[in-house]
N, C-alpha and C. Protein backbone atom coordinates (compact mmCIF):
# COMPACT_ATOMS: atom_id res chain seq x y z
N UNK A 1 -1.42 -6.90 -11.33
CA UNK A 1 -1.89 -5.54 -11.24
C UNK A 1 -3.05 -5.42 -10.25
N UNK A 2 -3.73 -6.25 -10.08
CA UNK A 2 -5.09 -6.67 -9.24
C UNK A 2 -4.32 -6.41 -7.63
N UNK A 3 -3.68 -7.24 -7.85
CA UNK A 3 -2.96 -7.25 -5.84
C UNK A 3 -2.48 -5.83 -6.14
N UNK A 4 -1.93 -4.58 -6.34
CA UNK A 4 -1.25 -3.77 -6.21
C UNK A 4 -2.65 -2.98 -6.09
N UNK A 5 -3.53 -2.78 -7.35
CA UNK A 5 -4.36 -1.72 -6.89
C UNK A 5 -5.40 -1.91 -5.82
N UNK A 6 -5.39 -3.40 -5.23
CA UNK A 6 -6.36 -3.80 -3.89
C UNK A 6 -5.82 -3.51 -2.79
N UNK A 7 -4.22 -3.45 -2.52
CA UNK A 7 -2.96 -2.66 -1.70
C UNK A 7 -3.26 -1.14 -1.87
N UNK A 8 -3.57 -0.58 -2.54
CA UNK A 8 -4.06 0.69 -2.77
C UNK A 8 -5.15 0.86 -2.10
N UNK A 9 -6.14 0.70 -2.28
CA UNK A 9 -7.33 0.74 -1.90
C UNK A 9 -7.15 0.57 -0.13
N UNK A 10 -6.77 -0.65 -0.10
CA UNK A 10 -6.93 -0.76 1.35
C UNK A 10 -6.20 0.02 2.44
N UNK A 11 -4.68 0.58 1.44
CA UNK A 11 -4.32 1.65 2.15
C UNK A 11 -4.93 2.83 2.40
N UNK A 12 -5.51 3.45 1.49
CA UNK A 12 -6.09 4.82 1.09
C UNK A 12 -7.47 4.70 2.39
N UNK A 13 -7.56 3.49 2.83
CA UNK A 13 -9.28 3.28 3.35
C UNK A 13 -8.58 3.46 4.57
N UNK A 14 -7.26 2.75 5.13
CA UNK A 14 -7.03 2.66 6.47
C UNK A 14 -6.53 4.07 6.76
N UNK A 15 -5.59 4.56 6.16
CA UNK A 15 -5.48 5.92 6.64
C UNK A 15 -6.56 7.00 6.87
N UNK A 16 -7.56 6.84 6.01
CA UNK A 16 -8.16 7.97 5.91
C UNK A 16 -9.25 7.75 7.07
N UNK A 17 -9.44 5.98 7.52
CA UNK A 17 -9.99 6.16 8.90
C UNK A 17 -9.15 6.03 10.26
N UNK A 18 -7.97 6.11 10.02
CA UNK A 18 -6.77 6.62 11.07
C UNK A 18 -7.35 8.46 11.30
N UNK A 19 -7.09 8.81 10.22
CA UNK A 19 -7.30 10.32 10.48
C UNK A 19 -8.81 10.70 10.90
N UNK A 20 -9.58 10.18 10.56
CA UNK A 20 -10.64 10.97 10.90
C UNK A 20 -11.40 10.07 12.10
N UNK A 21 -11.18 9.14 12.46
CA UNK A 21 -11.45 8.68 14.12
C UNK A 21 -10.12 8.66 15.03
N UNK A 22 -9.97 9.45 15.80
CA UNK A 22 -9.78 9.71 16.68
C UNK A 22 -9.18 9.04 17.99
N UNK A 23 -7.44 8.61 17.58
CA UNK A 23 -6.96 7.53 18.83
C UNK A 23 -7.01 6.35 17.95
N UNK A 24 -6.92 6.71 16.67
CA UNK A 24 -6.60 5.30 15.76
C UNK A 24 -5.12 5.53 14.74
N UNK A 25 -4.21 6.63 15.32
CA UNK A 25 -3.01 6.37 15.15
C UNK A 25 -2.90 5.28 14.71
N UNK A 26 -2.71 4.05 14.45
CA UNK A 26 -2.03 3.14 14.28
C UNK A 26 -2.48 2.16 12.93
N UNK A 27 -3.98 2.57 12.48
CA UNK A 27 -4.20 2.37 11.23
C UNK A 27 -3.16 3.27 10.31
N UNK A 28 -2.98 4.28 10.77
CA UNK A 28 -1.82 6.01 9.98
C UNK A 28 -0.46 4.74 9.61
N UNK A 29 -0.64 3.65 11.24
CA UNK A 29 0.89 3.33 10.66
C UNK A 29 1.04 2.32 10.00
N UNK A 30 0.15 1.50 9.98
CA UNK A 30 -0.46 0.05 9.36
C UNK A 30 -0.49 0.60 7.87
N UNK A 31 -1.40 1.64 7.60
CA UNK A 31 -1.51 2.37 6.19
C UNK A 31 -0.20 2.69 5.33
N UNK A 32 0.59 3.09 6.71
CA UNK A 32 2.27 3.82 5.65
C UNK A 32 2.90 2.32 5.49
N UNK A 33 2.69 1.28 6.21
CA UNK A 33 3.38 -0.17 5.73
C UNK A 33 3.26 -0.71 4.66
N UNK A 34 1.43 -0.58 4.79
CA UNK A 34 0.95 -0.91 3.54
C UNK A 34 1.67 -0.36 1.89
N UNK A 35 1.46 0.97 2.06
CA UNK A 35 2.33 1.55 1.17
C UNK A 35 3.33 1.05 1.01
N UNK A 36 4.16 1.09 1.82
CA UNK A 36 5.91 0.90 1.27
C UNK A 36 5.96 -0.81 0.80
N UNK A 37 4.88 -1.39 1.30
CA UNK A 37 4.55 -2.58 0.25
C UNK A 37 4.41 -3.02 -0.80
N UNK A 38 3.69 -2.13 -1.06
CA UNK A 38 3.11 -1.35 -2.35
C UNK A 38 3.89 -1.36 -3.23
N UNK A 39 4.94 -0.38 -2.74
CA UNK A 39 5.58 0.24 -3.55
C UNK A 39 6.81 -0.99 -4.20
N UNK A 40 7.22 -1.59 -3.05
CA UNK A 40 8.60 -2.87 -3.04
C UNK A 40 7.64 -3.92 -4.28
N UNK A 41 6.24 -3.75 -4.26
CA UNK A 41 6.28 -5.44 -4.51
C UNK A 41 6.03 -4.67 -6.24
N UNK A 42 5.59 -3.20 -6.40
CA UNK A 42 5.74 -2.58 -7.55
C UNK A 42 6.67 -2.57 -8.26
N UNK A 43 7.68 -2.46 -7.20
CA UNK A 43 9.06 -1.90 -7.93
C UNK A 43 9.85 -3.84 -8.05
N UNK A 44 9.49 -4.78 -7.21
CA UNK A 44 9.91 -6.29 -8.09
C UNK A 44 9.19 -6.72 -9.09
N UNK A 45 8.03 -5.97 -9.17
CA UNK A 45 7.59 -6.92 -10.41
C UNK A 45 7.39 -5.80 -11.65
N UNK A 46 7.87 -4.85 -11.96
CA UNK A 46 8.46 -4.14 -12.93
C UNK A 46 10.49 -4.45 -13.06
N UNK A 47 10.70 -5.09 -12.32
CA UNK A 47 12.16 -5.62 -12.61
C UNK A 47 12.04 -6.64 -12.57
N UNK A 48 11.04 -7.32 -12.47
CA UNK A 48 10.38 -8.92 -12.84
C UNK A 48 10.30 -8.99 -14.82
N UNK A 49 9.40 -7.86 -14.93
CA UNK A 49 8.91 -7.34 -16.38
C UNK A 49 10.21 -7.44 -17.17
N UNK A 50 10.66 -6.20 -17.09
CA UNK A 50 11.80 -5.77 -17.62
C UNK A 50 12.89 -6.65 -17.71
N UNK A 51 13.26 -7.80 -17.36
CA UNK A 51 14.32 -8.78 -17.44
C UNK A 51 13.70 -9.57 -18.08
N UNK A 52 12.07 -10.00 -18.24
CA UNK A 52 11.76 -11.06 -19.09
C UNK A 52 11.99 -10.04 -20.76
N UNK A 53 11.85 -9.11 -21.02
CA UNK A 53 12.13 -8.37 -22.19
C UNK A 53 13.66 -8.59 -22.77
């Protein structure tokens, strides 16, 4: 749970200084990776969970 909400964090930090400096596009895209990281390594280890049940 630790690695997912520190994936959080560090997304929420890179985008939000993508957007507000200027010609840093590419944190915006580093940030949406991050996410969909996020989300994959969320969604294996809740079907990680759920099969040990």
């Amino acid at each position: 749970m630790g690695l997912l909400v520190g994936l959080l964090v560090i997304w929420a930090v890179l985008v939000v200084l993508g957007i507000v400096v200027k010609g840093l596009f590419w944190l915006i895209i580093v940030g949406a990776v991050l996410f969909v990281a996020t989300g994959v390594i969320g969604i294996v280890k809740r079907g990680a969970l759920s099969a040990r049940r």
